[in-house]
C-alpha atoms as a PDB file:
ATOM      1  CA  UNK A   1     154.275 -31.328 -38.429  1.00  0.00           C
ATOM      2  CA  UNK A   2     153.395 -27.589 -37.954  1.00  0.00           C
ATOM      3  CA  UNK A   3     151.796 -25.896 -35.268  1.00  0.00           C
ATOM      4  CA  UNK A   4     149.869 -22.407 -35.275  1.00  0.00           C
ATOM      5  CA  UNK A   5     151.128 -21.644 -31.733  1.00  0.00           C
ATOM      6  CA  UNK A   6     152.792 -18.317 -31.694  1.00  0.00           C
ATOM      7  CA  UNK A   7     154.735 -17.670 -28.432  1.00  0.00           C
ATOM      8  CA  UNK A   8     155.571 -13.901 -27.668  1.00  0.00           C
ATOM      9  CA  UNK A   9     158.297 -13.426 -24.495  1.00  0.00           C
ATOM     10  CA  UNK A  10     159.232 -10.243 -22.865  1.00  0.00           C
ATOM     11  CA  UNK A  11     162.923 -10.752 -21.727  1.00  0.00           C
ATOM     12  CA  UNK A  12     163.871  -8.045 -19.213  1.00  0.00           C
ATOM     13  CA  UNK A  13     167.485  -8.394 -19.691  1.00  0.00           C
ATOM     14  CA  UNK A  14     170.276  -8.971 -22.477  1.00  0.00           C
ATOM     15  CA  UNK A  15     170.689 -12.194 -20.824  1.00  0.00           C
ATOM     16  CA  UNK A  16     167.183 -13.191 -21.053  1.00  0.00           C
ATOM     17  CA  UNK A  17     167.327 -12.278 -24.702  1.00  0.00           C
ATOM     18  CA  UNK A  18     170.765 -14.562 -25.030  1.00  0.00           C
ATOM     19  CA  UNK A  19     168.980 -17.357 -23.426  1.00  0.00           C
ATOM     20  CA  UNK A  20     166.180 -17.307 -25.620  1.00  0.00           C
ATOM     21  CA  UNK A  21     168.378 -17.448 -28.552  1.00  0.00           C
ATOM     22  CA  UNK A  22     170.360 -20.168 -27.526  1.00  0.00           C
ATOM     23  CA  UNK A  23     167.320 -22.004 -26.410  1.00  0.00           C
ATOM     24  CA  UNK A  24     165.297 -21.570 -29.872  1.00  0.00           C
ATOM     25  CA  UNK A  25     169.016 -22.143 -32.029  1.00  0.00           C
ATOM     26  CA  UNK A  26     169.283 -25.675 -30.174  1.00  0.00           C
ATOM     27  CA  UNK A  27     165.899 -26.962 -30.736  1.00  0.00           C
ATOM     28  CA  UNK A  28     166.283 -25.921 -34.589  1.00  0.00           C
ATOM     29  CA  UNK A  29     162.973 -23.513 -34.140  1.00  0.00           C
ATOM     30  CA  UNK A  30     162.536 -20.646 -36.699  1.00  0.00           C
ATOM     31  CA  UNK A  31     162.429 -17.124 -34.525  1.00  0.00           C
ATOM     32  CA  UNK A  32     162.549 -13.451 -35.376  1.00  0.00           C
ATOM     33  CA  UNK A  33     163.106 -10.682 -32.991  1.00  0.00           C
ATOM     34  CA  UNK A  34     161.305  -7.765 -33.610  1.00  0.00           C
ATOM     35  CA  UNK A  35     162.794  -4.198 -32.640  1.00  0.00           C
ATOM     36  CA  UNK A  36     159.397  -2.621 -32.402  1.00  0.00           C
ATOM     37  CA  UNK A  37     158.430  -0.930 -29.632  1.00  0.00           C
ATOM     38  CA  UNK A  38     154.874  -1.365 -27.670  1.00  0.00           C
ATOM     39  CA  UNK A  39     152.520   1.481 -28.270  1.00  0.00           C
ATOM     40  CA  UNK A  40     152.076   3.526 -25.246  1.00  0.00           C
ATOM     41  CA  UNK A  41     148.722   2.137 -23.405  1.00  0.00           C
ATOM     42  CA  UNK A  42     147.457   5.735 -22.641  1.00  0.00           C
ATOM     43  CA  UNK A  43     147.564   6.531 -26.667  1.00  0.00           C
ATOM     44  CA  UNK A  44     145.950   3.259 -27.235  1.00  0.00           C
ATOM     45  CA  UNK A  45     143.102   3.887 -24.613  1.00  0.00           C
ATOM     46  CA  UNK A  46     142.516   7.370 -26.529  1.00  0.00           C
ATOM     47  CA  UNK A  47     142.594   5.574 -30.425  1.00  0.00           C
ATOM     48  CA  UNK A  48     139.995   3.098 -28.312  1.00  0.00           C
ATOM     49  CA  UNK A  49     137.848   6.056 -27.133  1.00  0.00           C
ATOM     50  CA  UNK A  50     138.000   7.828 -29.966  1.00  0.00           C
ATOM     51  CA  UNK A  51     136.805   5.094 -32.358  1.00  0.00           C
ATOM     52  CA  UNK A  52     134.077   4.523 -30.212  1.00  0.00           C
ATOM     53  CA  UNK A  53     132.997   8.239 -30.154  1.00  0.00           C
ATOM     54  CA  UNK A  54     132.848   8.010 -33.789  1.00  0.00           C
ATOM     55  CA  UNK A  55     131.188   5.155 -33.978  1.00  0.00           C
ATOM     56  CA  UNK A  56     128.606   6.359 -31.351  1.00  0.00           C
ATOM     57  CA  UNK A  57     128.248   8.954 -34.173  1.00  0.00           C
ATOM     58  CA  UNK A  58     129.893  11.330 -31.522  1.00  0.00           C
ATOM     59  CA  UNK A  59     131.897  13.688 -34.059  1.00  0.00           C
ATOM     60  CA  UNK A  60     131.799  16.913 -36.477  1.00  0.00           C
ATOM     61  CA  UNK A  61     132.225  16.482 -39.909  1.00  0.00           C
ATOM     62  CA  UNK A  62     133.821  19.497 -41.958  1.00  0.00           C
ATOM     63  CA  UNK A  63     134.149  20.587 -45.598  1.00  0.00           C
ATOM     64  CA  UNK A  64     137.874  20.964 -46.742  1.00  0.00           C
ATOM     65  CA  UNK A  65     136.763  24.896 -47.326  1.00  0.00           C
ATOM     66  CA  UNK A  66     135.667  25.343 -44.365  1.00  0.00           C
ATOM     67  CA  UNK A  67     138.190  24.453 -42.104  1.00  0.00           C
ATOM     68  CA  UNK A  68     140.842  27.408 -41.377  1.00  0.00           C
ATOM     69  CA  UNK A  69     137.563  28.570 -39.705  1.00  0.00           C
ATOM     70  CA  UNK A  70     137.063  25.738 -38.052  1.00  0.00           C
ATOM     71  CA  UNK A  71     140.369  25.759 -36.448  1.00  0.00           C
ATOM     72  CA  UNK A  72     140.021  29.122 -35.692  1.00  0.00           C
ATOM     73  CA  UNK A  73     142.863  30.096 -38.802  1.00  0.00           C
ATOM     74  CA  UNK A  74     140.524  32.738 -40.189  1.00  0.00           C
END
């Protein structure tokens, strides 16, 4: 029988991590450990604010020409 439970742990220490291996290598359950890091929540908060903005139709559009002078490059 298979289940769509997906169980995510934050171990704090290397022997949280070895305990969680053990435990999941006894029972026989398939695991993966992933080496990814969490975003930073401040970035995420801006992706979050910004997507809004735009959606809000809060933003300037500009042409590929014109924008050395839109940065101020000109």
């Amino acid at each position: 029988m298979r289940t769509q439970d997906i169980f995510i742990a934050h171990p704090q220490t290397t022997e949280q991590v070895s305990a969680l291996k053990a435990f999941m290598q006894a029972l026989k359950i398939k695991f993966e450990v992933s080496k990814e890091k969490e975003y930073n929540p401040d970035f995420v908060a801006k992706i979050h604010k910004s997507k809004q903005q735009h959606e809000n139709g809060e933003f300037v559009s500009v042409e590929k020409k014109n924008l050395k002078n839109f940065l101020g490059l000109e």
